[in-house]
Protein backbone atom coordinates (compact mmCIF):
# COMPACT_ATOMS: atom_id res chain seq x y z
CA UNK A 1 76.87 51.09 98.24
CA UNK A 2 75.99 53.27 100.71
CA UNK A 3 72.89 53.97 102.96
CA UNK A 4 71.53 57.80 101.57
CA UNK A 5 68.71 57.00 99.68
CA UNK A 6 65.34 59.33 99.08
CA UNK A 7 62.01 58.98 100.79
CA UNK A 8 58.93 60.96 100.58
CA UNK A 9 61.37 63.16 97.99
CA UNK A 10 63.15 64.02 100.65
CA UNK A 11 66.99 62.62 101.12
CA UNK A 12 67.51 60.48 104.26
CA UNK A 13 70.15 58.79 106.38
CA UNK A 14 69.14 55.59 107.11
CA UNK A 15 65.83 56.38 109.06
CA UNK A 16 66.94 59.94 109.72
CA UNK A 17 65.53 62.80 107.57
CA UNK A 18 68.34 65.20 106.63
CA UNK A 19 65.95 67.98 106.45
CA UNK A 20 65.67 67.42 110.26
CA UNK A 21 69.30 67.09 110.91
CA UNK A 22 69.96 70.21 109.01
CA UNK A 23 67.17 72.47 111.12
CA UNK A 24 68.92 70.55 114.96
CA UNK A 25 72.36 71.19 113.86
CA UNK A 26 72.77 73.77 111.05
CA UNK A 27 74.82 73.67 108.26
CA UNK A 28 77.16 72.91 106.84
CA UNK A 29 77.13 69.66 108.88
CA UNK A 30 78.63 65.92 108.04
CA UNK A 31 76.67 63.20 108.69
CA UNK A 32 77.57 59.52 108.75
CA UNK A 33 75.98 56.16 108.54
CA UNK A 34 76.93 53.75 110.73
CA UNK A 35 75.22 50.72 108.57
CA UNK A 36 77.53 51.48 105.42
CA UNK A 37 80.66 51.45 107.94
CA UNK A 38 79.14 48.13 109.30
CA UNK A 39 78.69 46.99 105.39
CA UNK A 40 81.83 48.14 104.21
CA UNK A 41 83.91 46.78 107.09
CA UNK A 42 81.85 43.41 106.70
CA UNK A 43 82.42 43.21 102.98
CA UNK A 44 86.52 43.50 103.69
CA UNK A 45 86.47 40.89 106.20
CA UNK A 46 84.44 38.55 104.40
CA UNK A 47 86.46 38.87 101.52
CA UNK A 48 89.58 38.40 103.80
CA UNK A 49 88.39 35.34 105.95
CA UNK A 50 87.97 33.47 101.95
CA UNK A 51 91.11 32.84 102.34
CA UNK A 52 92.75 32.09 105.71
CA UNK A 53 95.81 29.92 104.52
CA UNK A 54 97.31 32.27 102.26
CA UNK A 55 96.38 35.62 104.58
CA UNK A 56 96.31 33.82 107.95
CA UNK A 57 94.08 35.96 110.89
CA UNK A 58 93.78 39.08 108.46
CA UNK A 59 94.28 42.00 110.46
CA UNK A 60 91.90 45.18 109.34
CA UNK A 61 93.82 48.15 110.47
CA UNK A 62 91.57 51.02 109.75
CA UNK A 63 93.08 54.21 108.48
CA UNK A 64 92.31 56.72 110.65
CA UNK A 65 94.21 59.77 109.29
CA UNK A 66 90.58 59.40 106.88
CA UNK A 67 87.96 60.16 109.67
CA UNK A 68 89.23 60.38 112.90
CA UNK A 69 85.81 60.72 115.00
CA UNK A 70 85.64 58.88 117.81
CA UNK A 71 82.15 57.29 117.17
CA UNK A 72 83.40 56.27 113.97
CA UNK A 73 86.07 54.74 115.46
CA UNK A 74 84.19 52.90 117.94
CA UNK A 75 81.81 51.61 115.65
CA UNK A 76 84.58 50.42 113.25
CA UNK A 77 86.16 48.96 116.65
CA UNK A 78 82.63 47.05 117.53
CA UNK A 79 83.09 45.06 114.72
CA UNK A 80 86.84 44.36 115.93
CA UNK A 81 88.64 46.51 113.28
CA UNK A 82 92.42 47.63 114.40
CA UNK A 83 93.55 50.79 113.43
CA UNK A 84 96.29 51.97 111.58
CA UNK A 85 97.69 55.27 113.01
CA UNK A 86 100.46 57.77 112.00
CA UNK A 87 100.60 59.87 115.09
CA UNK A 88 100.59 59.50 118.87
CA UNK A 89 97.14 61.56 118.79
CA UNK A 90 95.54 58.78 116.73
CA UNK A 91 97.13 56.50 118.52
CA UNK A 92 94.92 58.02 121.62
CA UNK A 93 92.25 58.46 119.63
CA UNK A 94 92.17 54.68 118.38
CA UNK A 95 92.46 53.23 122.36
CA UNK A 96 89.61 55.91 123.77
CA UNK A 97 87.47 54.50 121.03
CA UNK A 98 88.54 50.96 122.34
CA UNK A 99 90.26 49.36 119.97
CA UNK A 100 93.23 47.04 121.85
CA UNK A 101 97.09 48.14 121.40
CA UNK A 102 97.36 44.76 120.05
CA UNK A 103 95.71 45.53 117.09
CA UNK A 104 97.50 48.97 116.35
CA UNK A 105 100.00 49.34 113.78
CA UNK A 106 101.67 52.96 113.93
CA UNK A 107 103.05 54.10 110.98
CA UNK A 108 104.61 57.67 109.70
CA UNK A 109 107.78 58.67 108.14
CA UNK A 110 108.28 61.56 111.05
CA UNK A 111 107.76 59.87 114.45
CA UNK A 112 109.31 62.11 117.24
CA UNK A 113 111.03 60.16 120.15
CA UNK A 114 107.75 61.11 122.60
CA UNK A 115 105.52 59.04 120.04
CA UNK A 116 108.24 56.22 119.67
CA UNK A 117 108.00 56.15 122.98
CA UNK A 118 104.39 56.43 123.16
CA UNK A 119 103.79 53.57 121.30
CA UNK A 120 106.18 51.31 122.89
CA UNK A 121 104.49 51.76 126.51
CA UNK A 122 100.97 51.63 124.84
CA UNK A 123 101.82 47.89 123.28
CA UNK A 124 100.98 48.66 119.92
CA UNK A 125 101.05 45.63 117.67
CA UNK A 126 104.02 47.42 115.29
CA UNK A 127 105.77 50.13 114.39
CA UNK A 128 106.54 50.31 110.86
CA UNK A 129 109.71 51.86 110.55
CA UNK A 130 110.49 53.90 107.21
CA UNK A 131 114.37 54.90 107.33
CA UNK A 132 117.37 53.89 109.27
CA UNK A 133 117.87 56.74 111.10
CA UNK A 134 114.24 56.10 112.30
CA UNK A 135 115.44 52.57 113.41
CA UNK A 136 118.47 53.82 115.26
CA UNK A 137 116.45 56.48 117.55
CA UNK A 138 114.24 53.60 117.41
CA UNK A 139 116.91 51.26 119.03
CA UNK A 140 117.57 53.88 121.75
CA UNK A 141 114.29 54.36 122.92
CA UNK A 142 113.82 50.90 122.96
CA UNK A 143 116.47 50.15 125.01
CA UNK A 144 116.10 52.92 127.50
CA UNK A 145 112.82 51.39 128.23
CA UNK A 146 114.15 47.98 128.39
CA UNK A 147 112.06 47.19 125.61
CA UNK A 148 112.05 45.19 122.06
CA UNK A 149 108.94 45.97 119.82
CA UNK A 150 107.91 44.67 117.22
CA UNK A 151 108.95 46.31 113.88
CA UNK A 152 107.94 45.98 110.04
CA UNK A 153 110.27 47.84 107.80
CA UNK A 154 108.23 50.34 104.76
CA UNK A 155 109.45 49.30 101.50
CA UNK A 156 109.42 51.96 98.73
CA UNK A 157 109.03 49.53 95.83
CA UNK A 158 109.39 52.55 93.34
CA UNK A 159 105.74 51.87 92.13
CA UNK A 160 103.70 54.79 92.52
CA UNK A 161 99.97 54.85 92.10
CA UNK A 162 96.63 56.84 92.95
CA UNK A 163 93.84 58.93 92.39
CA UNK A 164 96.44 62.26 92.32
CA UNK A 165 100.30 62.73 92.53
CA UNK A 166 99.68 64.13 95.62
CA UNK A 167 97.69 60.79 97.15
CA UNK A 168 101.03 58.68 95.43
CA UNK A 169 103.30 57.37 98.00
CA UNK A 170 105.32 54.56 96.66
CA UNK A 171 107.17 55.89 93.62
CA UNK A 172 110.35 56.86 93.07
CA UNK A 173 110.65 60.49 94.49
CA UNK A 174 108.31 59.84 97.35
CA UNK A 175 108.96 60.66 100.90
CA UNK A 176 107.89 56.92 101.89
CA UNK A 177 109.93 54.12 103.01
CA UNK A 178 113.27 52.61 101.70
CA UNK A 179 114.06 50.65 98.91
CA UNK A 180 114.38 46.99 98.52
CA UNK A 181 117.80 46.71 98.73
CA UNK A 182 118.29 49.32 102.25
CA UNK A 183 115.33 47.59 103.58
CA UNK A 184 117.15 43.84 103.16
CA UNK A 185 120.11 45.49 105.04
CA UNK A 186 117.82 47.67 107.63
CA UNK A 187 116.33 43.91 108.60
CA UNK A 188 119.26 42.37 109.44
CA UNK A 189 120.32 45.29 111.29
CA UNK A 190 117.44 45.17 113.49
CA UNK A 191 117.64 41.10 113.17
CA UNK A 192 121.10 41.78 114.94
CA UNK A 193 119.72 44.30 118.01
CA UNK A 194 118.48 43.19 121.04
CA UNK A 195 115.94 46.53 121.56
CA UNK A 196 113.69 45.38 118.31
CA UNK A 197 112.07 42.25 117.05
CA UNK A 198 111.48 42.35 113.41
CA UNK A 199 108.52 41.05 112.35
CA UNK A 200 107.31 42.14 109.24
CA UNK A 201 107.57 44.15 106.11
CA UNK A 202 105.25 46.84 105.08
CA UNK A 203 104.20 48.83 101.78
CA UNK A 204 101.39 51.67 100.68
CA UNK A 205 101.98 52.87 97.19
CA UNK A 206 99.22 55.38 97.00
CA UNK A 207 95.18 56.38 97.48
CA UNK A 208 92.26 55.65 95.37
CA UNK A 209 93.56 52.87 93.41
CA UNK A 210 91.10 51.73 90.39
CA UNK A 211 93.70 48.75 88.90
CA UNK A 212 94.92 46.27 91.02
CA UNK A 213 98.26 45.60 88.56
CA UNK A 214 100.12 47.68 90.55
CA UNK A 215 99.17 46.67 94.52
CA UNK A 216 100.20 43.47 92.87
CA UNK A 217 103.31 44.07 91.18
CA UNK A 218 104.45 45.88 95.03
CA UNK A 219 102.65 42.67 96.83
CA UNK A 220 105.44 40.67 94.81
CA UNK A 221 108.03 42.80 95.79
CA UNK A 222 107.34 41.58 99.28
CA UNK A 223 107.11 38.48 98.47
CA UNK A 224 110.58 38.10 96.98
CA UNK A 225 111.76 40.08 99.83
CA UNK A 226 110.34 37.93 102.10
CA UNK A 227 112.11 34.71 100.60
CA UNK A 228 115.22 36.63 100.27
CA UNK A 229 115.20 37.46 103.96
CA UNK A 230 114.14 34.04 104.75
CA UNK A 231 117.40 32.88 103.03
CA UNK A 232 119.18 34.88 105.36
CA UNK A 233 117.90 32.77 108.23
CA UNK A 234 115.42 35.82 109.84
CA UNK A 235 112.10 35.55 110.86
CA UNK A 236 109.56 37.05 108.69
CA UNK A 237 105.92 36.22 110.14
CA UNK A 238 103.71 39.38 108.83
CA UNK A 239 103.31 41.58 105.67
CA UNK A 240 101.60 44.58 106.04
CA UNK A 241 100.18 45.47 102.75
CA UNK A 242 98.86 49.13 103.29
CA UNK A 243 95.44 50.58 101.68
CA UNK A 244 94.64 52.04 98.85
CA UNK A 245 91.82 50.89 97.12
CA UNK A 246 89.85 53.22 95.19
CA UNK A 247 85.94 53.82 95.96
CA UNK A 248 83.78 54.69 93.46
CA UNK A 249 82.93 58.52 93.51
CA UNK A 250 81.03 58.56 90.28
CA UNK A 251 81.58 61.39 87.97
CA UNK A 252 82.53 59.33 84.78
CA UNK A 253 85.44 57.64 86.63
CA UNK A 254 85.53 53.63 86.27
CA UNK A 255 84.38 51.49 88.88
CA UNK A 256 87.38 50.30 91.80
CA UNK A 257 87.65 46.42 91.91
CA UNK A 258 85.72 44.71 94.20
CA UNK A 259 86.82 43.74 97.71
CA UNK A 260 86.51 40.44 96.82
CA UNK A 261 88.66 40.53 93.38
CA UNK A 262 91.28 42.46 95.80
CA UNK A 263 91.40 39.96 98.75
CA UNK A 264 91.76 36.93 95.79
CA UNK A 265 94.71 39.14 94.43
CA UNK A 266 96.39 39.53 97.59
CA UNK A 267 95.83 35.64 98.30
CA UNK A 268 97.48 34.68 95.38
CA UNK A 269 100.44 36.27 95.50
CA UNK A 270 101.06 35.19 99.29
CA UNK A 271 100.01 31.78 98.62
CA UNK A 272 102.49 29.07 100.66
CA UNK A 273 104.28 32.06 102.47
CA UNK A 274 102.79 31.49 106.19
CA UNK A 275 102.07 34.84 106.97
CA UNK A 276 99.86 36.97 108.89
CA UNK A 277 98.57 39.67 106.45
CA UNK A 278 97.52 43.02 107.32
CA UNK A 279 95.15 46.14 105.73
CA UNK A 280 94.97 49.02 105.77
CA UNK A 281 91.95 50.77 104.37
CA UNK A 282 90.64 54.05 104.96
CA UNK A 283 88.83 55.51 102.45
CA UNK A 284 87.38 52.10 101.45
CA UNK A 285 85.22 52.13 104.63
CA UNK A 286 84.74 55.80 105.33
CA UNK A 287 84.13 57.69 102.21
CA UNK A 288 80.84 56.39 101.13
CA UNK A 289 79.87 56.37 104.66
CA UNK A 290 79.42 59.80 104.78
CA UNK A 291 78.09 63.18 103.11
CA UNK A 292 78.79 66.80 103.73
CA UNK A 293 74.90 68.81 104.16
CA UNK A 294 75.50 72.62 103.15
CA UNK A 295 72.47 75.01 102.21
CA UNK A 296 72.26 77.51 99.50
CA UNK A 297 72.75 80.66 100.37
CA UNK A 298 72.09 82.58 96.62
CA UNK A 299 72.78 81.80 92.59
CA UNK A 300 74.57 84.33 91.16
CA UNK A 301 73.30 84.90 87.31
CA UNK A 302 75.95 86.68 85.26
CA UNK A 303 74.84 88.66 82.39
CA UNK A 304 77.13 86.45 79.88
CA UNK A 305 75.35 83.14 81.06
CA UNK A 306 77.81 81.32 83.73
CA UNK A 307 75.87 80.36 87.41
CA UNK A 308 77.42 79.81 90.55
CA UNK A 309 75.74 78.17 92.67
CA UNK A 310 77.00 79.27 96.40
CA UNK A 311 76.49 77.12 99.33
CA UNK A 312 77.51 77.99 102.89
CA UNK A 313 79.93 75.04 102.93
CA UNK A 314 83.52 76.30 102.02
CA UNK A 315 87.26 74.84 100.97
CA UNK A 316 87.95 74.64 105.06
CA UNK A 317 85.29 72.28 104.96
CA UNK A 318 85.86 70.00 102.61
CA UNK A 319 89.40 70.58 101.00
CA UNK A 320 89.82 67.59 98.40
CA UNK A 321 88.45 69.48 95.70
CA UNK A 322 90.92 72.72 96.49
CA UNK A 323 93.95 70.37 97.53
CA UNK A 324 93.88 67.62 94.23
CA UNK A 325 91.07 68.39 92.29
CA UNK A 326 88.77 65.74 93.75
CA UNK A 327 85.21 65.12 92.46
CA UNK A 328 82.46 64.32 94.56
CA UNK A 329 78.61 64.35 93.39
CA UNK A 330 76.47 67.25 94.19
CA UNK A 331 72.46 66.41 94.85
CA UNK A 332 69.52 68.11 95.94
CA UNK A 333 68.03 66.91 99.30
CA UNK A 334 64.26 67.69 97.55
CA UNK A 335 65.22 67.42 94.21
CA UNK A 336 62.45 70.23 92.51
CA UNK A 337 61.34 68.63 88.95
CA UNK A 338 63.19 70.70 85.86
CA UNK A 339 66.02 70.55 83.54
CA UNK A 340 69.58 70.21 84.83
CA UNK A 341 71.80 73.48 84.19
CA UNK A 342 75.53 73.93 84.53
CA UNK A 343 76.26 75.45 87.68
CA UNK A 344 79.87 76.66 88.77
CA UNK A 345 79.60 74.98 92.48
CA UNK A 346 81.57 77.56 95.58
CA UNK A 347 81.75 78.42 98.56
CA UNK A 348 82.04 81.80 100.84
CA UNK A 349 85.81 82.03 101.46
CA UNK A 350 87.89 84.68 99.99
CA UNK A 351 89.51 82.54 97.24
CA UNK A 352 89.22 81.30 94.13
CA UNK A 353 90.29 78.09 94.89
CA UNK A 354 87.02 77.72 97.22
CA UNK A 355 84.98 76.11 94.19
CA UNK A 356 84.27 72.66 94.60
CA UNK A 357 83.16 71.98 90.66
CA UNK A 358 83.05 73.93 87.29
CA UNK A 359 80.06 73.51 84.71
CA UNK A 360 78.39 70.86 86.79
CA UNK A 361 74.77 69.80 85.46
CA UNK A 362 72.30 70.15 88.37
CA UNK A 363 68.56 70.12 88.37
CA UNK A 364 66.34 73.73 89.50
CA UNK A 365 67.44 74.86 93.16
CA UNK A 366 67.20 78.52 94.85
CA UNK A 367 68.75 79.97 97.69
CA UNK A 368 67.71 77.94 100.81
CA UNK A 369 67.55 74.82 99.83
CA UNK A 370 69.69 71.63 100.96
CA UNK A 371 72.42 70.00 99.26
CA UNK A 372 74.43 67.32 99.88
CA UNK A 373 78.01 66.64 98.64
CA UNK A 374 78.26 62.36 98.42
CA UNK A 375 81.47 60.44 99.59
CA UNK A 376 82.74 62.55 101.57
CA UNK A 377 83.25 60.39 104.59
CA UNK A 378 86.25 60.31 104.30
CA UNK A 379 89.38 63.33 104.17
CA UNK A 380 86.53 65.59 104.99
CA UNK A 381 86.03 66.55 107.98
CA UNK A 382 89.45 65.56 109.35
CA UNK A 383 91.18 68.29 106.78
CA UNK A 384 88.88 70.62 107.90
CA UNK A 385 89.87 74.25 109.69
CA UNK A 386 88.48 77.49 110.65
CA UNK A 387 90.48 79.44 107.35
CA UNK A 388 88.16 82.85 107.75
CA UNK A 389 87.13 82.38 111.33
CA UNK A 390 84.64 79.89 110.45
CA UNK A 391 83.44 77.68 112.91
CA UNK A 392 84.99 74.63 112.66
CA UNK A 393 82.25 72.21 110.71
CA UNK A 394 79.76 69.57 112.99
CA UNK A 395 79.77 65.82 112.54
CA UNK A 396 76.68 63.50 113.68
CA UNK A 397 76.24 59.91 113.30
CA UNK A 398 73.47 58.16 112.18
CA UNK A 399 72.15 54.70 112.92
CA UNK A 400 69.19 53.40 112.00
CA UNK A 401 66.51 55.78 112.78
CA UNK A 402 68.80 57.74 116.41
CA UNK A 403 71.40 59.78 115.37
CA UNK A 404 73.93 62.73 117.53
CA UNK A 405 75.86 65.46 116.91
CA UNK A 406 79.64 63.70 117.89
CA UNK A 407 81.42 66.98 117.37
CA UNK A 408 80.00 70.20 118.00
CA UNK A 409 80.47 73.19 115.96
CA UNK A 410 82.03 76.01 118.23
CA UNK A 411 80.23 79.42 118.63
CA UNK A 412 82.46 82.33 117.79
CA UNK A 413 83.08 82.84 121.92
CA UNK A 414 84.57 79.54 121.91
CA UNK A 415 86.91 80.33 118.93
CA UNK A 416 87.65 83.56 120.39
CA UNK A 417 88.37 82.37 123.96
CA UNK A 418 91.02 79.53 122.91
CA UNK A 419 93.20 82.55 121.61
CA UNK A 420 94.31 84.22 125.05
CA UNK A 421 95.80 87.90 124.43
CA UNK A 422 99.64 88.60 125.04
CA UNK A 423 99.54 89.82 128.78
CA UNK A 424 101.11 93.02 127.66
CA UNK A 425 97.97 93.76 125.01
CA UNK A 426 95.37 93.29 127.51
């Protein structure tokens, strides 16, 4: 569900008119409401709190590689949602928008020494580590500080899933984590240092996730790995069981399961373990959240029939389409009455992979009018560049019937003045 509904034929945000939005700001602009981020991070924790002996004090760790704004952050972190970071930048980005270090996992299978570091002096909760030459430099930068964080080790249960290959992160040739049997061993190893306390283990097998079979077959690896390490005699207090669920984007493809049907999944298999669980989702509260405006600039009608539509958003814009084929629907912000029509969907840049849909039914528009791509909330405007020397695309937030721009789109001096000459070609 989200909160972009028409009134007076004209597509709102909430309260807020997008028509209005469009003539402030310009296009292409994304706009977000904050009462779907308030509903989807409700619905989660709801659905998490159902069950506090088999999940403990859930920890929500929002995603924030999938919208990094700092008002979305901060409205996410209102509600007391952690964040889940994979860089020393979001890890910034996730404390400016005040969420606590204590509710900050940090995860990435690349962390330099500065961001080890980083996160050790900002108190995160975790780091997750993902290879055991990561927990080594780990170890040293620990104990030049003096220090012993708190670690999960990734598991790469070799079960892959998602929307795309390139959105699958637990399967076999994956860059992600270790598997079972290195991770047993990397535990003890850190069991055995005095620089690290191992907490935890963690898993993510992949993005936009429609069946929950296989976030429960990797749940179960865990689980097993948690009573083998038990065996052992170690501590193991938390399981950090990644994202992934799928949101419905419409387009023919099935319906995600529920929150609800996910969080009773996740409870069963953890039942009588005694640990803390933690989530990860990203998409799940950000995609439907948010839509990407763009206008029409012309139709171009080709003498053997085929219509592209060509808006003045573009691939740097909104790059799922161009990167793994995503779908996301188009609508009219005043839909005109008429027939739908296929309509190749594209945008300006110079490529061909600049087309966001092929043969896509859409009702009478000409050049000038709004449209709005849906879902796009999240991996939108955080992929986004200035490919072309286009200004890098606007964000505002909506709530209720306010709403502000909370990033500004650059004028072309601005673009032009971050790039300073060589001193010898001035």
């Amino acid at each position: 569900m989200h909160h972009f509904d028409l009134k007076a034929g004209s597509l709102h945000a909430e309260g807020v008119s997008l028509e209005s939005v469009a003539e402030a700001v310009g296009t292409p602009v994304y706009v977000y409401s904050s009462a779907t981020l308030r509903r989807h991070y409700g619905l989660l924790r709801d659905a998490a709190n159902a069950w506090p002996d088999a999940l403990g004090e859930a920890l929500i760790a929002y995603a924030v590689k999938a919208n990094s704004n700092l008002s979305v952050l901060a409205t996410l972190a209102r509600l007391g949602c952690g964040a889940d970071t994979v860089s020393e930048g979001e890890i910034r980005r996730a404390l400016a928008a005040g969420i606590p270090p204590e509710r900050i996992i940090v995860s990435g299978v690349g962390k330099t020494d500065a961001e080890l570091a980083f996160a050790i002096d900002s108190g995160v909760r975790q780091i997750n580590i993902e290879s055991a030459v990561e927990l080594d430099r780990l170890i040293a930068v620990a104990a030049a500080r003096s220090a012993t964080p708190a670690i999960a080790i990734r598991v790469n249960p070799r079960i892959g899933a998602g929307g795309h290959a390139k959105i699958t992160t637990g399967g076999d040739t994956d860059k992600f984590g270790v598997p079972v049997a290195e991770a047993l061993d990397l535990y003890a190893r850190a069991a055995a240092s005095p620089h690290v306390t191992p907490v935890g283990l963690a898993c993510h097998i992949g993005s936009q996730i429609t069946d929950l079979a296989p976030l429960e077959a990797a749940f179960r690896v865990l689980r097993d790995m948690t009573l083998s390490l038990r065996g052992q005699g170690l501590t193991v207090s938390r399981l950090d069981l990644g994202g992934g669920l799928g949101v419905p984007y419409v387009g023919g493809q099935s319906d995600p399961p529920s929150p609800a049907a996910y969080m009773a999944m996740a409870a069963r298999v953890l039942d009588g373990l005694g640990v803390e669980a933690a989530f990860e989702p990203g998409r799940l509260l950000a995609a439907n959240a948010g839509i990407l405006l763009s206008r029409v600039i012309q139709i171009n009608q080709r003498t053997d029939g085929r219509r592209f539509l060509v808006l003045d958003a573009a691939m740097n814009d909104l790059m799922r389409p161009a990167l793994y084929d995503a779908w996301h629907e188009v609508v009219p912000v005043r839909p005109r009455p008429g027939d739908a029509r296929p309509h190749d969907i594209v945008g300006p840049v110079c490529e061909t992979g600049d087309t966001f849909a092929r043969d896509r039914p859409l009702p009478p528009l000409e050049a000038g009018d709004l449209v709005a791509f849906m879902g796009a909330g999240a991996y939108g405007a955080v992929m986004a560049s200035e490919y072309n020397s286009r200004p890098l695309v606007p964000e505002v937030l909506v709530d209720d019937s306010r709403w502000a721009v909370v990033r500004e789109r650059p004028s072309y001096e601005q673009m032009l003045d971050r790039e300073p000459k060589a001193d010898w070609l001035q």
